[in-house]
N, C-alpha and C. Protein backbone atom coordinates (compact mmCIF):
# COMPACT_ATOMS: atom_id res chain seq x y z
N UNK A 1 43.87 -19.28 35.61
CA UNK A 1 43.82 -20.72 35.84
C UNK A 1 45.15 -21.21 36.41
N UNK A 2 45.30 -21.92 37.11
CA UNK A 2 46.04 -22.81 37.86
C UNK A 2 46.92 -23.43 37.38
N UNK A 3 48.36 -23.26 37.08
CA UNK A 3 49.20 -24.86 36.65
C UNK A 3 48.98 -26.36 37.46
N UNK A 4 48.82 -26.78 36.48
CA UNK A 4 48.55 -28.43 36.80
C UNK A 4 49.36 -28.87 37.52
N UNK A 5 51.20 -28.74 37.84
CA UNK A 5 51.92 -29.26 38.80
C UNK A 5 51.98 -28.24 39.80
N UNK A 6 51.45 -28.91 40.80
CA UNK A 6 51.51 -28.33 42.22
C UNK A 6 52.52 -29.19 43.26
N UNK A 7 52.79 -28.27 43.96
CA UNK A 7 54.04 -28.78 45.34
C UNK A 7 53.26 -29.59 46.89
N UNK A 8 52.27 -28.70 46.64
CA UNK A 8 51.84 -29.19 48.16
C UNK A 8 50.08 -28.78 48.34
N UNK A 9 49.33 -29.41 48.71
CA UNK A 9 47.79 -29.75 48.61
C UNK A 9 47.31 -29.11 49.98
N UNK A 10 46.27 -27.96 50.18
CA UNK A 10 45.73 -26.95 51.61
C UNK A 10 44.89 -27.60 51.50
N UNK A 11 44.06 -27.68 52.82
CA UNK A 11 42.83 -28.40 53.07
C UNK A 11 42.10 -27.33 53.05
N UNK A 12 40.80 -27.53 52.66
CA UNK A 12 39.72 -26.54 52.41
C UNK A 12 39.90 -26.13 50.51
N UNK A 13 40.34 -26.68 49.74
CA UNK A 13 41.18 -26.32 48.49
C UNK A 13 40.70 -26.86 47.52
N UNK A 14 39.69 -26.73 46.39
CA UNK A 14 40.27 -27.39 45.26
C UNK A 14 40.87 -27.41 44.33
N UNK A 15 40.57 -28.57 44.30
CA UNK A 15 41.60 -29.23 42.98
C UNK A 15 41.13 -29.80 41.88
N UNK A 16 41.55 -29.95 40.49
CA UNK A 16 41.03 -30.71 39.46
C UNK A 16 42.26 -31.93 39.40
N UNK A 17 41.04 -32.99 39.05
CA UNK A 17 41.52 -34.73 38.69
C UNK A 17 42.94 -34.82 38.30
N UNK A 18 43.09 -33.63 37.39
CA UNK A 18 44.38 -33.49 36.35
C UNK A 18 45.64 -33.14 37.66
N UNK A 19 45.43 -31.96 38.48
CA UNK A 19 46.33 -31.56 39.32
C UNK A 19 46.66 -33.24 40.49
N UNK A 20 45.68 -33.13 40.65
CA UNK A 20 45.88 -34.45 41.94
C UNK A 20 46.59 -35.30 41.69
N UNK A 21 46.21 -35.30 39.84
CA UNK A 21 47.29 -36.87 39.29
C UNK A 21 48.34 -35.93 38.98
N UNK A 22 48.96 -35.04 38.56
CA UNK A 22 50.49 -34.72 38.68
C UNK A 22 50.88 -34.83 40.22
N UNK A 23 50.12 -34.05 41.26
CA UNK A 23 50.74 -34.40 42.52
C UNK A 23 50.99 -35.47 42.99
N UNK A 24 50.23 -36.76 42.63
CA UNK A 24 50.76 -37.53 42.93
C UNK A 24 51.76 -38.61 42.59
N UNK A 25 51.76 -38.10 41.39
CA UNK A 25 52.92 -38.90 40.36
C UNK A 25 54.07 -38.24 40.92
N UNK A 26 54.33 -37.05 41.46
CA UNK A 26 55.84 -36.58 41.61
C UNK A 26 56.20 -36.34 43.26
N UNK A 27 54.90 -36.95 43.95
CA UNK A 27 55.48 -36.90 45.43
C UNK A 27 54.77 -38.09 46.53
N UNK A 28 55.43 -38.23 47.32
CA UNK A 28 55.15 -39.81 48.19
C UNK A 28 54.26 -39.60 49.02
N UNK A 29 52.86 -39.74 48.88
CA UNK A 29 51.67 -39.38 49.29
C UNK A 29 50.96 -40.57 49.45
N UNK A 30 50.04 -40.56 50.36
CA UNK A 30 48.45 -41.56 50.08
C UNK A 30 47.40 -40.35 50.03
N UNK A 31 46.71 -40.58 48.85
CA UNK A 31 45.48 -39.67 48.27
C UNK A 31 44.02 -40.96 48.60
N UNK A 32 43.04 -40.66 49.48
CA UNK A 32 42.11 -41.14 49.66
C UNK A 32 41.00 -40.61 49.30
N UNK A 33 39.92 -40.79 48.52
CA UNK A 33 39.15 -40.22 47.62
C UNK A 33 37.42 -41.26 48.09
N UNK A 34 36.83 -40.27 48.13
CA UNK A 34 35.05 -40.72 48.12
C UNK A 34 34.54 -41.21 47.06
N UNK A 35 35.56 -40.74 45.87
CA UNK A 35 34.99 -41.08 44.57
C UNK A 35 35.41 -42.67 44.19
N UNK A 36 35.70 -43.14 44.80
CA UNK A 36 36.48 -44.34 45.00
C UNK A 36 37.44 -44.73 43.89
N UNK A 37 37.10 -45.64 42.62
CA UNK A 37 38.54 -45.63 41.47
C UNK A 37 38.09 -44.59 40.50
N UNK A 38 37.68 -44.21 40.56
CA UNK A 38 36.94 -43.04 39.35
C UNK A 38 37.82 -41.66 39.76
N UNK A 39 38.47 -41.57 40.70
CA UNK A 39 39.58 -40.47 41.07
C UNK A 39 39.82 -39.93 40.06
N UNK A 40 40.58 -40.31 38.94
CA UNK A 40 41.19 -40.13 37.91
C UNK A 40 40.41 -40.20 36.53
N UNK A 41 39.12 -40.29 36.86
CA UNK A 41 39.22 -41.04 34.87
C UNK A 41 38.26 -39.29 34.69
N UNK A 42 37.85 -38.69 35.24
CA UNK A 42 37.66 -37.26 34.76
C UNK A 42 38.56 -35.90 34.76
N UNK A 43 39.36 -35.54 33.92
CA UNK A 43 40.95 -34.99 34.35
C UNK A 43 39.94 -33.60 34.59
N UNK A 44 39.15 -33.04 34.49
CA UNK A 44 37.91 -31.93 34.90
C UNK A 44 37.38 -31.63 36.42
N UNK A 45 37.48 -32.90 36.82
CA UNK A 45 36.33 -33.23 38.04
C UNK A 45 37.03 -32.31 39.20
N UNK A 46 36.40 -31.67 39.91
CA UNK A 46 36.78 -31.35 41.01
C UNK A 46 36.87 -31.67 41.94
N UNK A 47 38.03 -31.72 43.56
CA UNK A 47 37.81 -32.15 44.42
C UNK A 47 37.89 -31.12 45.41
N UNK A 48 37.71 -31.42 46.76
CA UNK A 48 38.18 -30.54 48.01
C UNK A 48 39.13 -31.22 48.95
N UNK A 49 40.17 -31.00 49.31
CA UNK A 49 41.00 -31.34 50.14
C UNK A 49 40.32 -31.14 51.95
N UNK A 50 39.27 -32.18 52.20
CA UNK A 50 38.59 -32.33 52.98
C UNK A 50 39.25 -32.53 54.80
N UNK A 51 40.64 -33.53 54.50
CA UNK A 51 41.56 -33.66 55.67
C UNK A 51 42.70 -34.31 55.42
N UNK A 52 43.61 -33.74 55.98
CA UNK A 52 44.93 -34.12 55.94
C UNK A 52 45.95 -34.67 56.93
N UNK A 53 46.31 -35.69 57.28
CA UNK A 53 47.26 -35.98 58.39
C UNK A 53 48.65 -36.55 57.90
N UNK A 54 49.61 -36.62 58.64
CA UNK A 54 51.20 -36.76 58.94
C UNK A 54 51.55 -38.28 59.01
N UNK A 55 51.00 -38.87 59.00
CA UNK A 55 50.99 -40.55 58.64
C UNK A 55 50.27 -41.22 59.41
N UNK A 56 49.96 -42.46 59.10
CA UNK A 56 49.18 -43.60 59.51
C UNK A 56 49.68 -44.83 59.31
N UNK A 57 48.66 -45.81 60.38
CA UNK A 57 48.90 -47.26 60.89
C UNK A 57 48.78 -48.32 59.80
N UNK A 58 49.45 -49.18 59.04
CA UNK A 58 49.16 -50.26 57.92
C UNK A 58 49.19 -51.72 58.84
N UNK A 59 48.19 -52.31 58.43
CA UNK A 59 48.66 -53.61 59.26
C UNK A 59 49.59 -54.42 57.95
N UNK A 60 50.18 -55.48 57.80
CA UNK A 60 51.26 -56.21 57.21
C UNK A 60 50.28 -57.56 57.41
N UNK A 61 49.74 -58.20 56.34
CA UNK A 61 50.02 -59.34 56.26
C UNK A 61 50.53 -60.51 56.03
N UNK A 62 51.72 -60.04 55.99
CA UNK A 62 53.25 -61.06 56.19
C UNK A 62 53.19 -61.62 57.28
N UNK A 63 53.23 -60.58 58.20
CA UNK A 63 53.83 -60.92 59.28
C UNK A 63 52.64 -60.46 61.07
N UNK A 64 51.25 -60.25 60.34
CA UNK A 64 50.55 -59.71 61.17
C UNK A 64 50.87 -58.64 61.97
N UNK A 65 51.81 -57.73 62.02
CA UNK A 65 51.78 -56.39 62.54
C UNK A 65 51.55 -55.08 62.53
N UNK A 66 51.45 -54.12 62.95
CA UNK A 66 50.89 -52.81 62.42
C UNK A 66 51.84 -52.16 62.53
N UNK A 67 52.23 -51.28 61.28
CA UNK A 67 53.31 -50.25 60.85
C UNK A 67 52.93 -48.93 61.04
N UNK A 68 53.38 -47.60 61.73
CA UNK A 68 53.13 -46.75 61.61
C UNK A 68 54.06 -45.75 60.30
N UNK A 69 53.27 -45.75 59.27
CA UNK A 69 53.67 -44.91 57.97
C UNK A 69 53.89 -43.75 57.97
N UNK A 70 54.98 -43.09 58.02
CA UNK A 70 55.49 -41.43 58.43
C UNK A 70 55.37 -41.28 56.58
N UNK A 71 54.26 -40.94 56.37
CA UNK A 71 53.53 -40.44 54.98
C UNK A 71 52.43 -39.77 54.98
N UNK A 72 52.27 -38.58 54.51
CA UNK A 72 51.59 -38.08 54.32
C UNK A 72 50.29 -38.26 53.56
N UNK A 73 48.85 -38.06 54.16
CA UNK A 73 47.98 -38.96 53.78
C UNK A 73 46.68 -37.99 53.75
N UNK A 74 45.97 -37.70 52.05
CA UNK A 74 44.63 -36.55 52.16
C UNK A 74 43.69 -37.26 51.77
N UNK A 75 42.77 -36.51 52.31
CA UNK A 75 41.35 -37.52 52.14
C UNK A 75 40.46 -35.98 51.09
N UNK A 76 40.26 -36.47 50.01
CA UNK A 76 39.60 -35.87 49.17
C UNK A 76 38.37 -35.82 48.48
N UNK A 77 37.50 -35.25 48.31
CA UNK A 77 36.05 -35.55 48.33
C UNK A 77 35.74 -34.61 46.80
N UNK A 78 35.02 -35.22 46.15
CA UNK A 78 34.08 -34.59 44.96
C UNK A 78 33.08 -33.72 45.19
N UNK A 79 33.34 -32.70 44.45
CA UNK A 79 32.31 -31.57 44.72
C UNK A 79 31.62 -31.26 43.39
């Protein structure tokens, strides 16, 4: 079995609820999930690291503009 703190998330990979929430508590990520807020409340549940990209666009509604976020950003799906 797997230690729960992991460094870095492969696409094609899973993962359990429990790992995803240490990864993301200890590194500057956006985790996007199908499961929508329920991500977390099964520390069991499995996911797949479905796609991964190098950052993305936020629009600001302060000030109406779009930010490009140099953050790393996975889109994770329940299996």
């Amino acid at each position: 079995m797997r230690q729960h703190r992991i460094n870095t998330l492969k696409q094609g990979e899973h993962y359990s609820a429990k790992e995803l929430d240490s990864f993301v508590s200890t590194t500057d990520v956006v985790l996007l999930s199908s499961n929508a807020s329920q991500l977390f409340s099964d520390p069991e549940r499995e996911y797949k690291v479905v796609h991964e990209v190098e950052g993305f666009f936020e629009h600001s509604s302060d000030d109406g503009e779009k930010y490009f976020r140099d953050k790393r950003a996975y889109v994770v799906e329940k299996v």
